[in-house]
PDB file of N, CA and C in Angstrom:
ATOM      1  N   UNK A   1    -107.079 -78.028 -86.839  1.00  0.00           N
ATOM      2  CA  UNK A   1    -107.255 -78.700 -85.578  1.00  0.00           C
ATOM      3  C   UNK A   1    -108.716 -78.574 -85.158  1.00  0.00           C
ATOM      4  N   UNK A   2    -109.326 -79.653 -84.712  1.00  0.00           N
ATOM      5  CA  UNK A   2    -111.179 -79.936 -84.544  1.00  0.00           C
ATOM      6  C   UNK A   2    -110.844 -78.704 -82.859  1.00  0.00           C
ATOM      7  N   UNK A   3    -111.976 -78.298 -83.037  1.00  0.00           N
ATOM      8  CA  UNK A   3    -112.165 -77.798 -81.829  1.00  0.00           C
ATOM      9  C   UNK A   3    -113.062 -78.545 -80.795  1.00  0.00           C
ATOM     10  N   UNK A   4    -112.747 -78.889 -79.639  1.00  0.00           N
ATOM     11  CA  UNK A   4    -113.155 -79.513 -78.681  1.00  0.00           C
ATOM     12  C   UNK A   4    -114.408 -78.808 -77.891  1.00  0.00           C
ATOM     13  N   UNK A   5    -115.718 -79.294 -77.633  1.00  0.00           N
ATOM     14  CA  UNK A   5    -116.330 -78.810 -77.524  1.00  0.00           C
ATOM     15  C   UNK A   5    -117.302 -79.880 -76.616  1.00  0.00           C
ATOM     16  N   UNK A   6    -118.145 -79.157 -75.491  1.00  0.00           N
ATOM     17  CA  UNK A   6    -118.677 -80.075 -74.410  1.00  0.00           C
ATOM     18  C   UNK A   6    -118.192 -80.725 -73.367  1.00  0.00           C
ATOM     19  N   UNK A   7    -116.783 -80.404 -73.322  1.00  0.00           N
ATOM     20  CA  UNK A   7    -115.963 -80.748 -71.748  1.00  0.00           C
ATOM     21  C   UNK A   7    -116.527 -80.682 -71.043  1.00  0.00           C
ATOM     22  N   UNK A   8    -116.262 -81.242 -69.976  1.00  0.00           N
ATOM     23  CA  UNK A   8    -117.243 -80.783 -68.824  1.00  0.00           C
ATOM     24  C   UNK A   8    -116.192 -80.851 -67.419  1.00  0.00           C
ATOM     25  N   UNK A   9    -115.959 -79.959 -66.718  1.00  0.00           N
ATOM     26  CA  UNK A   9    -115.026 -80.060 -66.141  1.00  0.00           C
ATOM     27  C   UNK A   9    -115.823 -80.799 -64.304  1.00  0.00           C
ATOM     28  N   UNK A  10    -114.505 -80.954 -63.928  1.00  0.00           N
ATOM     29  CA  UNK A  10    -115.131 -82.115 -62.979  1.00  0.00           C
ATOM     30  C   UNK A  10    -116.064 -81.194 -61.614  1.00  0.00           C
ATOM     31  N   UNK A  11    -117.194 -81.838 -61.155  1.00  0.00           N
ATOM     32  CA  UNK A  11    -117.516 -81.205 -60.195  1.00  0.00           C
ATOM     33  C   UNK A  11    -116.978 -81.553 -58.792  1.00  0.00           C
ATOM     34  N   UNK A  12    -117.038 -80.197 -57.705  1.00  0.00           N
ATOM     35  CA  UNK A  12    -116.395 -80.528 -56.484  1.00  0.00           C
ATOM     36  C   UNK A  12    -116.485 -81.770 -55.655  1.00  0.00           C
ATOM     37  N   UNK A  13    -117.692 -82.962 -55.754  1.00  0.00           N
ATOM     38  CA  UNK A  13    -117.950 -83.921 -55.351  1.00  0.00           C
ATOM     39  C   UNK A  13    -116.604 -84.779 -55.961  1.00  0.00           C
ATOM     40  N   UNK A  14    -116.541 -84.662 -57.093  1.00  0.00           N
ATOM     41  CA  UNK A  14    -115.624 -85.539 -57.914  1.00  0.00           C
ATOM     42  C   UNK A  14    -114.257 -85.398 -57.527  1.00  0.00           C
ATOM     43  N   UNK A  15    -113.946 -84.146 -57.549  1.00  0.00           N
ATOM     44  CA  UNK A  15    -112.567 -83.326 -56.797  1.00  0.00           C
ATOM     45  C   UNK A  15    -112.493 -84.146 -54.990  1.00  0.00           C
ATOM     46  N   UNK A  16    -113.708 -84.386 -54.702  1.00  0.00           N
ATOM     47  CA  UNK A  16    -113.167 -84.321 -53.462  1.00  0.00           C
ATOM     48  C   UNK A  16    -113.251 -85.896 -53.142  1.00  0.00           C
ATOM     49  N   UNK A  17    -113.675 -86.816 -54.200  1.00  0.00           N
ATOM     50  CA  UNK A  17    -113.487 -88.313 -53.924  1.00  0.00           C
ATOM     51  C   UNK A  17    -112.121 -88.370 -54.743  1.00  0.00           C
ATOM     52  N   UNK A  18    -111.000 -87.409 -55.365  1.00  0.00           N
ATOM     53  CA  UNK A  18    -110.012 -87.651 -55.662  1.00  0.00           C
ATOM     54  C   UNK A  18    -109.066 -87.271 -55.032  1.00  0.00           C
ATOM     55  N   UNK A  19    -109.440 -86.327 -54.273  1.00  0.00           N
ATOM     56  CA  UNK A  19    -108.226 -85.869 -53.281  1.00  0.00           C
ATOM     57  C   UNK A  19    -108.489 -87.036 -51.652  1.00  0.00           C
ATOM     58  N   UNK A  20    -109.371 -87.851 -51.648  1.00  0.00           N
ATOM     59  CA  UNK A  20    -109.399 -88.604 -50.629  1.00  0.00           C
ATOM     60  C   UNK A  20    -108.975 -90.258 -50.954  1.00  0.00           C
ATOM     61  N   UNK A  21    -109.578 -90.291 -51.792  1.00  0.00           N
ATOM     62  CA  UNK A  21    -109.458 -91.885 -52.456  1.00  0.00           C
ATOM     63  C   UNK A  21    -107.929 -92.038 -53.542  1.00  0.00           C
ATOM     64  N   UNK A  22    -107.210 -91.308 -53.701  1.00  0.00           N
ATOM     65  CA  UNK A  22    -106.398 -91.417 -54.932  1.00  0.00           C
ATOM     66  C   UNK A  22    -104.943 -90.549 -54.417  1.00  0.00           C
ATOM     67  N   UNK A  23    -104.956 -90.263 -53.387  1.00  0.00           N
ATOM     68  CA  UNK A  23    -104.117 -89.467 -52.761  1.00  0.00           C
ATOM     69  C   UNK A  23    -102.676 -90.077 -52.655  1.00  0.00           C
ATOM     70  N   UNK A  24    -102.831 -91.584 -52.154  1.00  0.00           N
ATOM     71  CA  UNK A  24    -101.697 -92.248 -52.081  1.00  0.00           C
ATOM     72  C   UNK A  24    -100.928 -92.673 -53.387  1.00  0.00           C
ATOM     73  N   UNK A  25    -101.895 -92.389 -54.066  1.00  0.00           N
ATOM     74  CA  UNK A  25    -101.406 -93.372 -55.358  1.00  0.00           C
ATOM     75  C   UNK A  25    -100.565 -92.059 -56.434  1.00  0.00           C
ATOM     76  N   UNK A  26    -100.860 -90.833 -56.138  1.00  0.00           N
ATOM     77  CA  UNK A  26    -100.127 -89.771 -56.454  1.00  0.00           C
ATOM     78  C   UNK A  26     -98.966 -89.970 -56.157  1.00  0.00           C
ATOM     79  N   UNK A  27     -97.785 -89.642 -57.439  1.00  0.00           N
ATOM     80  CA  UNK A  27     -96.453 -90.037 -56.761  1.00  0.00           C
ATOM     81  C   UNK A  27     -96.064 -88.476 -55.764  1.00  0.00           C
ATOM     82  N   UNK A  28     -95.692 -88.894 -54.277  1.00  0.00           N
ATOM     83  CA  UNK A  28     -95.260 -87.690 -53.884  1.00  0.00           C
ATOM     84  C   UNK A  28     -96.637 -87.269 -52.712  1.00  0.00           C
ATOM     85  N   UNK A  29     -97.486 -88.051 -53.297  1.00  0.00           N
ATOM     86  CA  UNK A  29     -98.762 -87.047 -52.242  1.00  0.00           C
ATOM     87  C   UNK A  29     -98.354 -87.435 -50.510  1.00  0.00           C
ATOM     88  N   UNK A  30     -97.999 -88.810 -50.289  1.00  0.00           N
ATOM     89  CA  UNK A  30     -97.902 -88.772 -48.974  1.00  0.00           C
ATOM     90  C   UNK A  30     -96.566 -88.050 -48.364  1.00  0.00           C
ATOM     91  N   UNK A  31     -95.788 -87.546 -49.012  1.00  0.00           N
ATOM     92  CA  UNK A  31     -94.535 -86.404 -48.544  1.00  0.00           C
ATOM     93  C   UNK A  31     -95.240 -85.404 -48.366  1.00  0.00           C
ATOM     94  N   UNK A  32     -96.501 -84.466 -48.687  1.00  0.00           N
ATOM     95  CA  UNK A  32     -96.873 -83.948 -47.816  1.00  0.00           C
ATOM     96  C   UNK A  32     -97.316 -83.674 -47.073  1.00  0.00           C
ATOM     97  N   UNK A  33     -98.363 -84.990 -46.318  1.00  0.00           N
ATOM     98  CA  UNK A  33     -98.702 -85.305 -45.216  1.00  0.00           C
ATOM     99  C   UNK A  33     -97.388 -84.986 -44.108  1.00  0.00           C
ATOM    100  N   UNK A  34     -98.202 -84.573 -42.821  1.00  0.00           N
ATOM    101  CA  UNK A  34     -97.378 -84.594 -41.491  1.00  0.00           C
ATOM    102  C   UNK A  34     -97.386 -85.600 -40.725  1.00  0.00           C
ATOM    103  N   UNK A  35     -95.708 -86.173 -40.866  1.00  0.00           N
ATOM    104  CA  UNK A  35     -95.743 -87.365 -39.954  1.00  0.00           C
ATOM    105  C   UNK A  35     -94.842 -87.237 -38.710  1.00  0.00           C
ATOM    106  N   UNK A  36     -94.966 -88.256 -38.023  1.00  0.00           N
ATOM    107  CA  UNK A  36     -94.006 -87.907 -37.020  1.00  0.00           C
ATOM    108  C   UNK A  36     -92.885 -89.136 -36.694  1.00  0.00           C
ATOM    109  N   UNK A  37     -92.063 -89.154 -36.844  1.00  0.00           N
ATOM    110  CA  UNK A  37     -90.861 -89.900 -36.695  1.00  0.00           C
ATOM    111  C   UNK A  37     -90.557 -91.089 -35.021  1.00  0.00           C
ATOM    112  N   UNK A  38     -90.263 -91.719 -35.258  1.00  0.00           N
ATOM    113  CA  UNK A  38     -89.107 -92.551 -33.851  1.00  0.00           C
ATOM    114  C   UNK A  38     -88.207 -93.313 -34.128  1.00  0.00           C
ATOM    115  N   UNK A  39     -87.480 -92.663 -33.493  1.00  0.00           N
ATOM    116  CA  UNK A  39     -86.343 -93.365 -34.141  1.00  0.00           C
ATOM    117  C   UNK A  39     -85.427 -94.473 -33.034  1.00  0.00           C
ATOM    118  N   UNK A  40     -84.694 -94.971 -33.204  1.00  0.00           N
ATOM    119  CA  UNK A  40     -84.532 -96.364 -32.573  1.00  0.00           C
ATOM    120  C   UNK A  40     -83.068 -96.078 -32.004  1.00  0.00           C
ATOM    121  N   UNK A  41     -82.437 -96.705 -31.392  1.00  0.00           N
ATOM    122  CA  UNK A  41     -81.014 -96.533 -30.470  1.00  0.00           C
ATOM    123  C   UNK A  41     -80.237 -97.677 -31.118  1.00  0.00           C
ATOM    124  N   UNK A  42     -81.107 -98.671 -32.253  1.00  0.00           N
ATOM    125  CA  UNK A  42     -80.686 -99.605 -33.159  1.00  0.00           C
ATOM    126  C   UNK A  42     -79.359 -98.935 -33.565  1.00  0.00           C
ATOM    127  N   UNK A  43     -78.045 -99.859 -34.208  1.00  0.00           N
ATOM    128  CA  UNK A  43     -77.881 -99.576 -35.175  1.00  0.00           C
ATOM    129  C   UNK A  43     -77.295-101.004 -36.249  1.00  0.00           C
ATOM    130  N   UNK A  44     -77.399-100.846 -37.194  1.00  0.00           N
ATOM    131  CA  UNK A  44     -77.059-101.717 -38.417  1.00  0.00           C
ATOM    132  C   UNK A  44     -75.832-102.474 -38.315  1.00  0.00           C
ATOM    133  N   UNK A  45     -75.020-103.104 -38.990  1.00  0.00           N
ATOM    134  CA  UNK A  45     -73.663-103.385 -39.272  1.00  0.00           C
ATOM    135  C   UNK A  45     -72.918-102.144 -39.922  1.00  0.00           C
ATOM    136  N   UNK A  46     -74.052-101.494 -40.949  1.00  0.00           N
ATOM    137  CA  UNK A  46     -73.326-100.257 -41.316  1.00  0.00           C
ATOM    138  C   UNK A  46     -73.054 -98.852 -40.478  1.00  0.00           C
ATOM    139  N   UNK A  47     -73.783 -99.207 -39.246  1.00  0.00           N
ATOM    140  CA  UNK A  47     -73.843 -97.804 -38.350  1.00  0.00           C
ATOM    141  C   UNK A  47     -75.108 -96.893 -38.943  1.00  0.00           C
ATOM    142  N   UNK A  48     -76.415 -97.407 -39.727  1.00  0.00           N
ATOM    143  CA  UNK A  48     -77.555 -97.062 -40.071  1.00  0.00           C
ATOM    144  C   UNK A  48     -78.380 -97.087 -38.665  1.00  0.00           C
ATOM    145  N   UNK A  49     -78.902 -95.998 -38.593  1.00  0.00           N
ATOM    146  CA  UNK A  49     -80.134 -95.977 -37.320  1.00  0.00           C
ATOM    147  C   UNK A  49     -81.079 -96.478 -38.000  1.00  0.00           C
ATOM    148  N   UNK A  50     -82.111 -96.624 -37.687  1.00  0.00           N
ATOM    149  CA  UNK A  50     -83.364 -97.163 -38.558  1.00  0.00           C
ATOM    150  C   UNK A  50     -84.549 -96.274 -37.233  1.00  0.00           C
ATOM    151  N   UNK A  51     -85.306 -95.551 -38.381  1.00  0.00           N
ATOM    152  CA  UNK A  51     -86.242 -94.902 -37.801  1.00  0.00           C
ATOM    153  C   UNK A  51     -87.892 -95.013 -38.536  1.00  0.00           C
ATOM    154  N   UNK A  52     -89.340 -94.858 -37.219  1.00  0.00           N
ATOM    155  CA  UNK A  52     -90.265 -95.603 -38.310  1.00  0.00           C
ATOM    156  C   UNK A  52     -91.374 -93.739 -38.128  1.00  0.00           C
ATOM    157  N   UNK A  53     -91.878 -94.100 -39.244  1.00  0.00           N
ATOM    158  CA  UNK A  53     -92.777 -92.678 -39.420  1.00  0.00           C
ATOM    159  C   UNK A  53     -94.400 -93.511 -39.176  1.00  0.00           C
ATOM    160  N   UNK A  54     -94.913 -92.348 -38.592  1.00  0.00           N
ATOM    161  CA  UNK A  54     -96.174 -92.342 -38.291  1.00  0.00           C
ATOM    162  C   UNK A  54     -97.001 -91.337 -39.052  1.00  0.00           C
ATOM    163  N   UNK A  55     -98.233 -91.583 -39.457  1.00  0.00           N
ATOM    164  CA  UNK A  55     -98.960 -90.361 -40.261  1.00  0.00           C
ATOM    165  C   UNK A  55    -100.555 -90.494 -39.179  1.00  0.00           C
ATOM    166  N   UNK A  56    -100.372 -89.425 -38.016  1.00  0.00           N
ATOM    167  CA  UNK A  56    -102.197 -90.106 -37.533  1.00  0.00           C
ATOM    168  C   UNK A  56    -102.183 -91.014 -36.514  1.00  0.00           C
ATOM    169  N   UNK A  57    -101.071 -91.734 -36.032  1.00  0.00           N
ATOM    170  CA  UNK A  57    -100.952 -92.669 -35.404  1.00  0.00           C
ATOM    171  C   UNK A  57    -100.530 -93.896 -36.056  1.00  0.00           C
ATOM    172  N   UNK A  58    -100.537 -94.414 -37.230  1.00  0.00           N
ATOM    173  CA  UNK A  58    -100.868 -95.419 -38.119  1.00  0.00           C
ATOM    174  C   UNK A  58     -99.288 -95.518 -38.506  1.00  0.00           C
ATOM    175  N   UNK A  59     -99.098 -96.662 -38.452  1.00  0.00           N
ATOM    176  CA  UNK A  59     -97.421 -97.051 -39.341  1.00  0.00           C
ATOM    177  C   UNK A  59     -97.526 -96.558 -40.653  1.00  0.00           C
ATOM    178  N   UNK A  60     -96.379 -95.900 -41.247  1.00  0.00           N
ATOM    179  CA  UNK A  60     -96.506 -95.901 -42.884  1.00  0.00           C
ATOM    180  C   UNK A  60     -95.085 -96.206 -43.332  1.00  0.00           C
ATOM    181  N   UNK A  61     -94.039 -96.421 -42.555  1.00  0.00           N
ATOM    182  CA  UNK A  61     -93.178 -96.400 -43.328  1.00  0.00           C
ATOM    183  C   UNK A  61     -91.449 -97.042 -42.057  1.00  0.00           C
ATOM    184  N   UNK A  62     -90.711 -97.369 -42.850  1.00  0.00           N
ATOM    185  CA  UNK A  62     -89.513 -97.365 -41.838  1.00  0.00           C
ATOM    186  C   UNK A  62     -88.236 -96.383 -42.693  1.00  0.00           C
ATOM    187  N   UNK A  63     -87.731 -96.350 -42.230  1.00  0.00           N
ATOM    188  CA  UNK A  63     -86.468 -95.440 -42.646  1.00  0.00           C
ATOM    189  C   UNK A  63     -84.687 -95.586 -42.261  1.00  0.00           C
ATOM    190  N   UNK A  64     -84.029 -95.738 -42.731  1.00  0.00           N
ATOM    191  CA  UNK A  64     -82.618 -95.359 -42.364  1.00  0.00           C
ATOM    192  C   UNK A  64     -81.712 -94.396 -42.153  1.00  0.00           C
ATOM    193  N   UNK A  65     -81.278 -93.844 -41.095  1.00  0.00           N
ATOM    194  CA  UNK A  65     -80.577 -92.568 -41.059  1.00  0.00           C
ATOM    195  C   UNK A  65     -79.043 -92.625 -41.135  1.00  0.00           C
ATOM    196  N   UNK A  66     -78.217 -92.594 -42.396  1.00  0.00           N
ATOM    197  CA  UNK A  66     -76.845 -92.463 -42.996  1.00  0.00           C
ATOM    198  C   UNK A  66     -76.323 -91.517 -42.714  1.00  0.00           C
ATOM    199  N   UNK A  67     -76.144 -90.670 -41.725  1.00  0.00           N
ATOM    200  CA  UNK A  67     -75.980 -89.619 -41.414  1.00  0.00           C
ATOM    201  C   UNK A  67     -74.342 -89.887 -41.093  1.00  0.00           C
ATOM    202  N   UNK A  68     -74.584 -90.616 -39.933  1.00  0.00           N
ATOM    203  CA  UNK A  68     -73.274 -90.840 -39.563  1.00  0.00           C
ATOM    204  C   UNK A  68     -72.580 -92.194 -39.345  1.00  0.00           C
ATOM    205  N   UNK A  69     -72.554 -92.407 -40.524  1.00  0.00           N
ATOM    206  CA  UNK A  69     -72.551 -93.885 -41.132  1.00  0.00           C
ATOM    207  C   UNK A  69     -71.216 -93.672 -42.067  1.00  0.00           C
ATOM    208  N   UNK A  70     -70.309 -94.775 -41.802  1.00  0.00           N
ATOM    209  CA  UNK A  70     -69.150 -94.306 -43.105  1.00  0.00           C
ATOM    210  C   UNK A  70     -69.616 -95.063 -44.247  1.00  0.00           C
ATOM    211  N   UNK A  71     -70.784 -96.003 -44.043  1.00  0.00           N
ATOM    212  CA  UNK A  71     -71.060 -96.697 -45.846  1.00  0.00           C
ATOM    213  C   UNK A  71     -72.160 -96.005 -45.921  1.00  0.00           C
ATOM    214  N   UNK A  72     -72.587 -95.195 -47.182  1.00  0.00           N
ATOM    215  CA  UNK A  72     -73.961 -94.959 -47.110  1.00  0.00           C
ATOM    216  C   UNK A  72     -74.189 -94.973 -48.451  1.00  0.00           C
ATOM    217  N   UNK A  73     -74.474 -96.312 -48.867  1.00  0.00           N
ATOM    218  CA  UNK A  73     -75.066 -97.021 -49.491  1.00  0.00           C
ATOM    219  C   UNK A  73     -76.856 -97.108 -49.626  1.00  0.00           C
ATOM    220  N   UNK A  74     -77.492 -96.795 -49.019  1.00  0.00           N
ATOM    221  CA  UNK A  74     -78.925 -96.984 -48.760  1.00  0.00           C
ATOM    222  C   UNK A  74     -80.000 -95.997 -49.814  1.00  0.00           C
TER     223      UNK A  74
END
């Protein structure tokens, strides 16, 4: 097996335009962002609440809550 030689491992500039620029595209990275939830007095045909998340202020997402739903399909 050739031995690998001259890597160069990445510098912190590089690290830190990847943890800013590439973050979303990580599967999973925005689950650990802190968001904050509202949820709606809606409900579905199925008895789904529908609730929307915020990260920052900024929309990112909507959601369904099957909780107490007898189809939960979603």
């Amino acid at each position: 097996m050739k031995k690998l030689n001259g890597m160069k491992s990445f510098s912190s500039l590089e690290n830190k335009k990847l943890e800013s620029e590439n973050l979303e595209g990580v599967s999973g990275g925005r689950a650990q962002e802190r968001f904050s939830e509202v949820t709606s007095n809606f409900l579905n045909a199925d008895g789904a609440r529908d609730y929307d998340m915020y990260v920052g202020g900024r929309f990112v997402g909507r959601g369904w809550d099957t909780s107490n739903c007898e189809i939960s399909h979603y």
